[in-house]
N, C-alpha and C. Protein backbone atom coordinates (compact mmCIF):
# COMPACT_ATOMS: atom_id res chain seq x y z
N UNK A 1 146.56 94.55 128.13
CA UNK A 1 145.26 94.56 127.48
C UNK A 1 145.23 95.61 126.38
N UNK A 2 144.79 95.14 125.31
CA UNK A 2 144.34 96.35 124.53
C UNK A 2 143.04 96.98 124.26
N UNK A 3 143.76 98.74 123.84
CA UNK A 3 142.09 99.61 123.97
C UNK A 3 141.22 99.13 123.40
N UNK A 4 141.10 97.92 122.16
CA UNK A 4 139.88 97.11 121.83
C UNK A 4 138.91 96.69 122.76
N UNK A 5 140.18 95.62 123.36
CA UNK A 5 139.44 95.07 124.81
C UNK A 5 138.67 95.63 125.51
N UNK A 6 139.55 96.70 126.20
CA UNK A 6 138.97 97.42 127.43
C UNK A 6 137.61 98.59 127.33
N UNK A 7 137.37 98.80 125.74
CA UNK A 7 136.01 99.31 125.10
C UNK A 7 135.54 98.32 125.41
N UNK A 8 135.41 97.19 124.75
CA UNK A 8 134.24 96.60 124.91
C UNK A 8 134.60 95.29 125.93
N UNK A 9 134.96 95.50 126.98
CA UNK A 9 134.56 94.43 127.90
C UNK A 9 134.47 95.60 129.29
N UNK A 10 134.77 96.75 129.17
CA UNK A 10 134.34 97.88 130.24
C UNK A 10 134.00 98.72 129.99
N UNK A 11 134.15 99.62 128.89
CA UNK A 11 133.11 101.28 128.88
C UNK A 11 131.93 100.70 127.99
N UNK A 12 131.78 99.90 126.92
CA UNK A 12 130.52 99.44 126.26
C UNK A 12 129.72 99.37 127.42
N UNK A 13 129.68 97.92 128.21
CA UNK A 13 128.66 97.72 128.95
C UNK A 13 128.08 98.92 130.30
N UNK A 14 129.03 100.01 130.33
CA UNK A 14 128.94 100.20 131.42
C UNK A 14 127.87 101.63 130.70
N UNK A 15 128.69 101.92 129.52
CA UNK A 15 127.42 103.33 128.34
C UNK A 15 126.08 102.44 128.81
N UNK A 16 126.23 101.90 127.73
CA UNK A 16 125.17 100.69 127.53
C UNK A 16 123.85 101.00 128.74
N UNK A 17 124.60 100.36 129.65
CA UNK A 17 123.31 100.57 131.53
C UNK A 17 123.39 102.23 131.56
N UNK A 18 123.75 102.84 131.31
CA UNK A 18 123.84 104.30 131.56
C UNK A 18 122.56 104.94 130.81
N UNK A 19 122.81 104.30 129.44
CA UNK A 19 121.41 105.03 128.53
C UNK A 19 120.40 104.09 128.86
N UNK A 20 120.15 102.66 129.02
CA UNK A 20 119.20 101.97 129.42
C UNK A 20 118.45 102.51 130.62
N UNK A 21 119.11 103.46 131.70
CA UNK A 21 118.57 103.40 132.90
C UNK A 21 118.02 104.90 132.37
N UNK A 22 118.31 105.78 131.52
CA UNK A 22 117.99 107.10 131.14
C UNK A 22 116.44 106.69 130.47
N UNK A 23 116.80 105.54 129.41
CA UNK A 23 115.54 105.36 128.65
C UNK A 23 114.34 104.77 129.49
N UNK A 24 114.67 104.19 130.97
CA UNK A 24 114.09 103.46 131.79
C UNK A 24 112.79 104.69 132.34
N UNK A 25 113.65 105.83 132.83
CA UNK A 25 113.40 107.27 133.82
C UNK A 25 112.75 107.58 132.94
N UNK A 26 113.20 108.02 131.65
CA UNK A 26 111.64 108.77 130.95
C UNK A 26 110.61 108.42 130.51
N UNK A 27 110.74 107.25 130.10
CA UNK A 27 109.66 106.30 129.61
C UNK A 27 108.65 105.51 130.01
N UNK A 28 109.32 104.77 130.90
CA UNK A 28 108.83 103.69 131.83
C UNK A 28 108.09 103.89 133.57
N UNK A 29 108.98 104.75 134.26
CA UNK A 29 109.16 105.06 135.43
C UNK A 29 109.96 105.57 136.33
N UNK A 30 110.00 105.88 137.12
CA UNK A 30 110.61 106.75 138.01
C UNK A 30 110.82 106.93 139.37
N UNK A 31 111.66 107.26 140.20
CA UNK A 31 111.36 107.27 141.83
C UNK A 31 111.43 108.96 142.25
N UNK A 32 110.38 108.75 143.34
CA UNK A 32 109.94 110.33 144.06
C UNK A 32 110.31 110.16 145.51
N UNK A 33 110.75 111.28 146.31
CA UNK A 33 111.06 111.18 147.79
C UNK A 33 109.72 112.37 147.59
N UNK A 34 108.56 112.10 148.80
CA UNK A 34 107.43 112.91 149.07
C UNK A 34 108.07 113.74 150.48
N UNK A 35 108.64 115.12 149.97
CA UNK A 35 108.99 115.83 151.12
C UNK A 35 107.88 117.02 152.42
N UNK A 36 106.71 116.43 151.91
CA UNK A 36 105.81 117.03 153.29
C UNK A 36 104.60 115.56 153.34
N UNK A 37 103.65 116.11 154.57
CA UNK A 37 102.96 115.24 154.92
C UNK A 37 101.35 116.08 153.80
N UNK A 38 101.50 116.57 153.08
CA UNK A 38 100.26 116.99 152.61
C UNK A 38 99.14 115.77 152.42
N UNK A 39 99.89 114.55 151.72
CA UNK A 39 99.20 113.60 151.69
C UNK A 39 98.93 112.31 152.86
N UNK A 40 99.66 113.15 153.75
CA UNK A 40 99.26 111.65 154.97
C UNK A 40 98.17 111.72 155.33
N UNK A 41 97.27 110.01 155.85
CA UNK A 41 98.18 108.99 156.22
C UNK A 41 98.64 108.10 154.99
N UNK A 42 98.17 108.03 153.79
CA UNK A 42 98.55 107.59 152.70
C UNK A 42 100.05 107.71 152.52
N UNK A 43 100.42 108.62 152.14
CA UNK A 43 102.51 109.09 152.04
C UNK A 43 102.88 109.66 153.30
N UNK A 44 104.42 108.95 153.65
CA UNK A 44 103.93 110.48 155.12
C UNK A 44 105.81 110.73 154.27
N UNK A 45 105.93 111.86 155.50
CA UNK A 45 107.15 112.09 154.99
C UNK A 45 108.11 111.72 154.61
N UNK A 46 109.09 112.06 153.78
CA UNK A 46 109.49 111.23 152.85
C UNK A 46 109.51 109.83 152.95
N UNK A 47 108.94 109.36 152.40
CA UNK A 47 108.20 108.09 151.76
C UNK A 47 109.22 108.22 150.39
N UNK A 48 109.55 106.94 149.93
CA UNK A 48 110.32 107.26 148.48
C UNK A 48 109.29 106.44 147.60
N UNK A 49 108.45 106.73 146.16
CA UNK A 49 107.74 105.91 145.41
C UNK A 49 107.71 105.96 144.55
N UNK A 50 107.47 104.71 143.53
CA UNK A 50 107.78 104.66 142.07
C UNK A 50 106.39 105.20 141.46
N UNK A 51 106.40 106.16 140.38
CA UNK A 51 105.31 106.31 139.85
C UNK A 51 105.76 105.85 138.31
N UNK A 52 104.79 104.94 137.54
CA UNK A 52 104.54 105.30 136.55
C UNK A 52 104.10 105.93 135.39
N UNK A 53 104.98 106.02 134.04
CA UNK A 53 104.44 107.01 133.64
C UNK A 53 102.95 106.35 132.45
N UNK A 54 102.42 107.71 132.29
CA UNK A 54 101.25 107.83 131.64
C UNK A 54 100.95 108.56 130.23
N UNK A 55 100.60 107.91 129.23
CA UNK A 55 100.17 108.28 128.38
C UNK A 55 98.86 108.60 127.40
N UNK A 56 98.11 108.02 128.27
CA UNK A 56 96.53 108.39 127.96
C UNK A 56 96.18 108.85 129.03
N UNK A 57 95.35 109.80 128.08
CA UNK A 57 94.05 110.31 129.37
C UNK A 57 93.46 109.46 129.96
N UNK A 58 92.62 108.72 129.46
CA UNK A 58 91.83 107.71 129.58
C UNK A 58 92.00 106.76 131.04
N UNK A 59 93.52 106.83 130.91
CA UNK A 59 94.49 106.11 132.34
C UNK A 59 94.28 106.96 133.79
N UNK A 60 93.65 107.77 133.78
CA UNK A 60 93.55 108.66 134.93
C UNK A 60 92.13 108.39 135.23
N UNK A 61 91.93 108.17 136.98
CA UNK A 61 90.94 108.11 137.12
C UNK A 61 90.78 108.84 138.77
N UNK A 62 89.24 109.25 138.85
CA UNK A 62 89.23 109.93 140.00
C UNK A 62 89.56 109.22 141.21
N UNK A 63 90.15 109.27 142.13
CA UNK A 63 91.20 109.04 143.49
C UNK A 63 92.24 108.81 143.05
N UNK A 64 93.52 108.75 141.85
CA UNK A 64 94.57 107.98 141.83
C UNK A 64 95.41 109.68 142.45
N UNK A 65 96.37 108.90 142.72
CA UNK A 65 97.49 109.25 143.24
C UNK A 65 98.55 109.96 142.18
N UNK A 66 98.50 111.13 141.73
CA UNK A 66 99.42 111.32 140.74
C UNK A 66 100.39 112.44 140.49
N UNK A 67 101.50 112.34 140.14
CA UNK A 67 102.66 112.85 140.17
C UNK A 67 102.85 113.84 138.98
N UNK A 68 102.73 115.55 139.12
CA UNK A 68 102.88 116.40 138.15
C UNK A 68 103.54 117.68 138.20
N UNK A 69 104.05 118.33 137.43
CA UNK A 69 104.91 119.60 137.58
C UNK A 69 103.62 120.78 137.53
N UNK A 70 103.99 122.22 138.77
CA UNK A 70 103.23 122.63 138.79
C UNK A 70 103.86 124.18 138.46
N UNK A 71 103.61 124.82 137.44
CA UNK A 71 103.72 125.58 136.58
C UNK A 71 103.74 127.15 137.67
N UNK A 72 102.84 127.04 138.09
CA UNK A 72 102.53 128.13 139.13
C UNK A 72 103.62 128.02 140.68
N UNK A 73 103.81 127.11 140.83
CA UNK A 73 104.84 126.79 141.94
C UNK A 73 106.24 126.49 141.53
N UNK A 74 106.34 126.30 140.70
CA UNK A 74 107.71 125.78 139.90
C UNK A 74 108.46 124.49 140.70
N UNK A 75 107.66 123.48 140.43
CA UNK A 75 107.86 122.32 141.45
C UNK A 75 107.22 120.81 141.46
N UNK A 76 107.58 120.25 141.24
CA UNK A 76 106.37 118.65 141.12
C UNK A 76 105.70 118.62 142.40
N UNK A 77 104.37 118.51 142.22
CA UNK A 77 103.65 117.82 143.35
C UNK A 77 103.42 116.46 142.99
N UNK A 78 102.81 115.82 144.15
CA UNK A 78 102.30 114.46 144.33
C UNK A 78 100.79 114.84 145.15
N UNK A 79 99.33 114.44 144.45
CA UNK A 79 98.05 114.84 145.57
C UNK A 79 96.94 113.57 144.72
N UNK A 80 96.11 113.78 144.81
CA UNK A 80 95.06 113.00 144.96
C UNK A 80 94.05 113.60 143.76
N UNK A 81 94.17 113.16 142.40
CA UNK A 81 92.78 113.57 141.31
C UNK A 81 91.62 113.39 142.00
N UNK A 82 91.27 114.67 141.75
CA UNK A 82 89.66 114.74 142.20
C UNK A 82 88.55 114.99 141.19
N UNK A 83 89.00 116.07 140.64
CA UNK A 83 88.47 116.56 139.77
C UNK A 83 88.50 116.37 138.01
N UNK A 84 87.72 115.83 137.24
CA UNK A 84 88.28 115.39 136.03
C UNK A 84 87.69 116.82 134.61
N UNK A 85 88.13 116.79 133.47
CA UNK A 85 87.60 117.53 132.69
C UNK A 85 85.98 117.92 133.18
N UNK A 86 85.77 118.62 133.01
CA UNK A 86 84.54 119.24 132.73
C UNK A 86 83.53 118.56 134.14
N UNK A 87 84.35 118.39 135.07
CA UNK A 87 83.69 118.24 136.23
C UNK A 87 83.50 119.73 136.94
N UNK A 88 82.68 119.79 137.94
CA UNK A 88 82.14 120.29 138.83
C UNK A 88 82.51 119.77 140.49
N UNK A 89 83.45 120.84 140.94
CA UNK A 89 84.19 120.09 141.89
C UNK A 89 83.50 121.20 143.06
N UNK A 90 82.96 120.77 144.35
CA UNK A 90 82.55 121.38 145.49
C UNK A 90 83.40 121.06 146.82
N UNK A 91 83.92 122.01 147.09
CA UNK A 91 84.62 121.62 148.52
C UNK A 91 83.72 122.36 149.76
N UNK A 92 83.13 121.40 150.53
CA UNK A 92 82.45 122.31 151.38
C UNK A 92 83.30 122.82 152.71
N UNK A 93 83.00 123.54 153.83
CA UNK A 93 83.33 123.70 155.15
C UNK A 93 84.06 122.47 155.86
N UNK A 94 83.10 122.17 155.87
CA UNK A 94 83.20 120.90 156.50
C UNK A 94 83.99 119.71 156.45
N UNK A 95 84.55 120.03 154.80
CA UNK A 95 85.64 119.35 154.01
C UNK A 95 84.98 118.22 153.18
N UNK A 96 83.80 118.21 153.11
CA UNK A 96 83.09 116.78 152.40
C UNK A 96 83.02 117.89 150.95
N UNK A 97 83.51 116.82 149.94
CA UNK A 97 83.62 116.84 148.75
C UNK A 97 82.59 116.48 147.85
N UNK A 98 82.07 117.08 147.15
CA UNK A 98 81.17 116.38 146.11
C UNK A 98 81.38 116.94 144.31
N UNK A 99 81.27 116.25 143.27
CA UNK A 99 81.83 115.92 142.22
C UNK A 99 80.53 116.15 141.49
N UNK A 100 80.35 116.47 140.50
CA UNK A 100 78.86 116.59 139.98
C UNK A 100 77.80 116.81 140.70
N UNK A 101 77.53 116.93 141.81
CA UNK A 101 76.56 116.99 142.69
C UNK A 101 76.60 115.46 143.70
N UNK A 102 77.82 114.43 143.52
CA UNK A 102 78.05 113.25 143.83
C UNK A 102 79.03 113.55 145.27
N UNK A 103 78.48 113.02 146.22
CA UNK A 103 79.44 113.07 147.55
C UNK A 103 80.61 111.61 147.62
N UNK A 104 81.66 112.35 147.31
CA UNK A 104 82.94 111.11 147.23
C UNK A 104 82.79 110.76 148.51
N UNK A 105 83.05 109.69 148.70
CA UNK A 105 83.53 108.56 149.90
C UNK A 105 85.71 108.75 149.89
N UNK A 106 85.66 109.87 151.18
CA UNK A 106 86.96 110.38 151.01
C UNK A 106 87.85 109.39 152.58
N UNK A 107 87.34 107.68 152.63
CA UNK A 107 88.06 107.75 153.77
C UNK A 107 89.49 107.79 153.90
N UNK A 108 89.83 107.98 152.92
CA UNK A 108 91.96 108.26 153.42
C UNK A 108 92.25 109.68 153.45
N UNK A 109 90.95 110.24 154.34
CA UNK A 109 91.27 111.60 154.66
C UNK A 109 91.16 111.94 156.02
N UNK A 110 92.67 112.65 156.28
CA UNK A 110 92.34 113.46 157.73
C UNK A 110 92.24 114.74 157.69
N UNK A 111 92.27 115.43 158.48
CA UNK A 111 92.48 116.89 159.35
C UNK A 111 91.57 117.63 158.04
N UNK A 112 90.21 117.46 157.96
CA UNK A 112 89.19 117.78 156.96
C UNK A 112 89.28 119.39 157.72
N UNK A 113 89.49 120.23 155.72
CA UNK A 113 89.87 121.84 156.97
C UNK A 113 90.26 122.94 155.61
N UNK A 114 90.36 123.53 155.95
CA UNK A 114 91.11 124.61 154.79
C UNK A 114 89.97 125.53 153.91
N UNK A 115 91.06 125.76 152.91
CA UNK A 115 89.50 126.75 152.01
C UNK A 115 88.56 125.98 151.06
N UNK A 116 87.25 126.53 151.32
CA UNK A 116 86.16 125.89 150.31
C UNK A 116 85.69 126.80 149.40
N UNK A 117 85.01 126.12 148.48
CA UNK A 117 84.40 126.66 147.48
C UNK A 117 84.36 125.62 145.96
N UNK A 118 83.91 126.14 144.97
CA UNK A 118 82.92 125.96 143.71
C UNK A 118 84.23 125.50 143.15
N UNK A 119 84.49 124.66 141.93
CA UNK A 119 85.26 124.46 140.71
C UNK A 119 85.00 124.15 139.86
N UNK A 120 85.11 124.65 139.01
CA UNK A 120 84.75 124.07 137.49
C UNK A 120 86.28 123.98 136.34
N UNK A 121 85.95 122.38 136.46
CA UNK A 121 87.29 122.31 135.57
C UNK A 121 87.52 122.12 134.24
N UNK A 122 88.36 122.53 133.82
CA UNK A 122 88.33 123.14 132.11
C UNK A 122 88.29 121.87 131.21
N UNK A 123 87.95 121.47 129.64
CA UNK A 123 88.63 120.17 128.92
C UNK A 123 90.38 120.43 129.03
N UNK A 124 90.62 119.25 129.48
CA UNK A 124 92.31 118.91 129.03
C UNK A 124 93.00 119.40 130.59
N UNK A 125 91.69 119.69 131.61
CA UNK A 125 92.82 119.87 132.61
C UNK A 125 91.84 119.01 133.82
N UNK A 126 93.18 119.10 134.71
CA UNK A 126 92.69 118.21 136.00
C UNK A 126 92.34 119.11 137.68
N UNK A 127 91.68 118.70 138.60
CA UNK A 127 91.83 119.45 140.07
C UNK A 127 92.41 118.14 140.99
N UNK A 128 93.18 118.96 141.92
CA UNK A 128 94.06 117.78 142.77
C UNK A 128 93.69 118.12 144.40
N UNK A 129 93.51 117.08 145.43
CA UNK A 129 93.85 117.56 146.38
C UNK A 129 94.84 117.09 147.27
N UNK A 130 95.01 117.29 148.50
CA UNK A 130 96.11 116.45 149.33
C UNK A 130 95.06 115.82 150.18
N UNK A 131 95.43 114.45 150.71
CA UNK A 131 94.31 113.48 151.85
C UNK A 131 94.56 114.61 152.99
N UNK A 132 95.87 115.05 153.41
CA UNK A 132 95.76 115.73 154.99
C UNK A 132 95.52 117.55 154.18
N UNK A 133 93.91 117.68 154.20
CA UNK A 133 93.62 118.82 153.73
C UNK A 133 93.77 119.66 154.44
N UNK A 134 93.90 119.37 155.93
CA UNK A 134 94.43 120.84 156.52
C UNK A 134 95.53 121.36 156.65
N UNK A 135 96.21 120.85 155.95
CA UNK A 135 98.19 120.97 155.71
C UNK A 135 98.18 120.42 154.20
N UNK A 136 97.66 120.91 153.08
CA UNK A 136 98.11 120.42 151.92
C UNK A 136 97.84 121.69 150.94
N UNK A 137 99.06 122.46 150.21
CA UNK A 137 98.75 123.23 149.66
C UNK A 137 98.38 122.68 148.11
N UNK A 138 96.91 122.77 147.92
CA UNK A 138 96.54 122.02 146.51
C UNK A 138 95.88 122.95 145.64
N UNK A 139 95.12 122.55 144.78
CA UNK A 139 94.14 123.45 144.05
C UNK A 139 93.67 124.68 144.73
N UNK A 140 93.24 123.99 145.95
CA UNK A 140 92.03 125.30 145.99
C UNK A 140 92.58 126.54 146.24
N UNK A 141 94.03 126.60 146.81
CA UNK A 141 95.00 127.17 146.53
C UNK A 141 95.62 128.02 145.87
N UNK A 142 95.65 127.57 144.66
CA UNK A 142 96.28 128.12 143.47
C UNK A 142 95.54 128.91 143.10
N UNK A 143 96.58 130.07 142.30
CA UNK A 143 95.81 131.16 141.49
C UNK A 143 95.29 130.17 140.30
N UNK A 144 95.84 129.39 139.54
CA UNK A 144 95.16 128.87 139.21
C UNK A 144 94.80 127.32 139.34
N UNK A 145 93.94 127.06 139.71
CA UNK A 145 93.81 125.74 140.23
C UNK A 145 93.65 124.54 139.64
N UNK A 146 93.90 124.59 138.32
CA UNK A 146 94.07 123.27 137.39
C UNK A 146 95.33 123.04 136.88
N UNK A 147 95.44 121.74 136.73
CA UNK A 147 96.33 121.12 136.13
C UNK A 147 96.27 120.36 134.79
N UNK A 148 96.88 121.05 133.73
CA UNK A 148 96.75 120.51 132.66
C UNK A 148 97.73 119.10 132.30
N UNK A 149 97.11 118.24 131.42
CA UNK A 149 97.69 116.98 131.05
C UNK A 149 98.81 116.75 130.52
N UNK A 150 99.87 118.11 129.99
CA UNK A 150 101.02 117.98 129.82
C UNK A 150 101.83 118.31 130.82
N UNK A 151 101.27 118.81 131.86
CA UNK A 151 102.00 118.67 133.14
C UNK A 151 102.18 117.53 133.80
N UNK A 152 101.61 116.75 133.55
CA UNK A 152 100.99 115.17 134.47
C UNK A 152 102.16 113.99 133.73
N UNK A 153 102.89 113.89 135.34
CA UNK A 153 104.37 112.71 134.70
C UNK A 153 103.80 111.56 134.64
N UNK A 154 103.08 111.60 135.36
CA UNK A 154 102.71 109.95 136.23
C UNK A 154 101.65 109.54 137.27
N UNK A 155 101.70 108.18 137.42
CA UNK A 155 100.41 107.65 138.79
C UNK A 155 102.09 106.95 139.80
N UNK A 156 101.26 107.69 141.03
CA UNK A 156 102.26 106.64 141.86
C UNK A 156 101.60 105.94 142.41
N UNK A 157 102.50 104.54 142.12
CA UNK A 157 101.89 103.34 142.36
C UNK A 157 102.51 102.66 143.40
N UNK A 158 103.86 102.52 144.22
CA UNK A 158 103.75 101.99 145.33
C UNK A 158 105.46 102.70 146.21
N UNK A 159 105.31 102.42 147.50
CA UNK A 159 106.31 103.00 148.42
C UNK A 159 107.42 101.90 148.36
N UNK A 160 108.48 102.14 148.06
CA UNK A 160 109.95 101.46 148.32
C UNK A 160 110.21 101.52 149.47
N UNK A 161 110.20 102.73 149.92
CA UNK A 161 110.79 103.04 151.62
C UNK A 161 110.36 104.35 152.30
N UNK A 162 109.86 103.81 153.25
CA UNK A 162 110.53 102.84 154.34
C UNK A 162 110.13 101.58 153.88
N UNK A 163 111.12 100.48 154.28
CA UNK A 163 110.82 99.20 154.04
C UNK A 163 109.75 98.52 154.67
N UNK A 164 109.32 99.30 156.03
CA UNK A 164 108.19 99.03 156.83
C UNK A 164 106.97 99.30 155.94
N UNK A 165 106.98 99.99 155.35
CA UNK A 165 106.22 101.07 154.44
C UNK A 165 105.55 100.62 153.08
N UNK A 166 106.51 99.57 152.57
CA UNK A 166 107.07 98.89 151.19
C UNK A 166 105.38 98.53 150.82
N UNK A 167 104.79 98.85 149.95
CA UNK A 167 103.38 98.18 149.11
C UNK A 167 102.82 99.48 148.02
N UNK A 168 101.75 98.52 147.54
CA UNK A 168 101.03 99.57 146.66
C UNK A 168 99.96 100.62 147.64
N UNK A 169 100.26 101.72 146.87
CA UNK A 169 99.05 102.95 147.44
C UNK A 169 98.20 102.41 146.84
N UNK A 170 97.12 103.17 147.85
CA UNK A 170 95.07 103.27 147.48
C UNK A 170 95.31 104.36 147.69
């Protein structure tokens, strides 16, 4: 065979899928292994899921599920938008949430628990929590507790595996 050949009937195609699957990961989407239960019963441990990525604000909405690097932790989380620009986020005792003075309907939440208090969130940034709030280190957390929109990779949108597992999140 000659090195003509063997370029292009084996290293072409094989570059080729190499940068396709690169241009795939940054652009398009991505896969996450969720290594704690912060968010169960929704994700439980590792759960593997594709999030897509996002390019408008506009695309974010309060409950989605979304996937972002956290500046203060040096680390991607995966939690639950709660809080949007220039909202008013209340976490009470009790763990019931309210949003403008609006009480969310939080049923994909357990072990209601942890620290409460007042938020006010900035333009251009977001507040997150985890569904299992008494094991989820989130906002309320953080020294600082927002997440800005160039941190934000993605929405995850459904579980690969476990195969038992396999569908879209709510």
């Amino acid at each position: 065979m000659k090195a003509k050949n063997i370029f292009k009937d084996y290293i072409a195609p094989v570059l080729v899928a190499i940068i396709l699957a690169l241009l795939i990961r940054q652009f398009l989407f991505f896969k996450i292994m969720v290594p704690t239960a912060s968010m169960y019963p929704t994700i439980k441990d590792n759960d593997q899921i594709i999030v897509t990525r996002i390019y408008s604000k506009n695309s974010l909405k309060r409950g989605d599920i979304v996937v972002f690097k956290s500046e203060e932790l040096k680390e991607e989380l995966i939690k639950r938008l709660i809080g949007l620009p220039k909202d008013t986020v209340t976490v009470n005792e009790d763990g019931s949430v309210y949003v403008n003075g609006n009480k969310l309907d939080q049923s994909y939440v357990i072990n209601n628990g942890g620290k409460s208090g007042t938020f006010k969130v900035p333009e251009g940034h977001y507040f997150f929590l985890g569904d299992n709030r008494s094991n989820s280190l989130d906002s309320r957390y953080w020294q600082n507790p927002y997440i800005d929109w160039s941190d934000i990779e993605g929405k995850a949108r459904f579980i690969i595996y476990p195969f038992s597992r396999f569908g879209n999140l709510k």
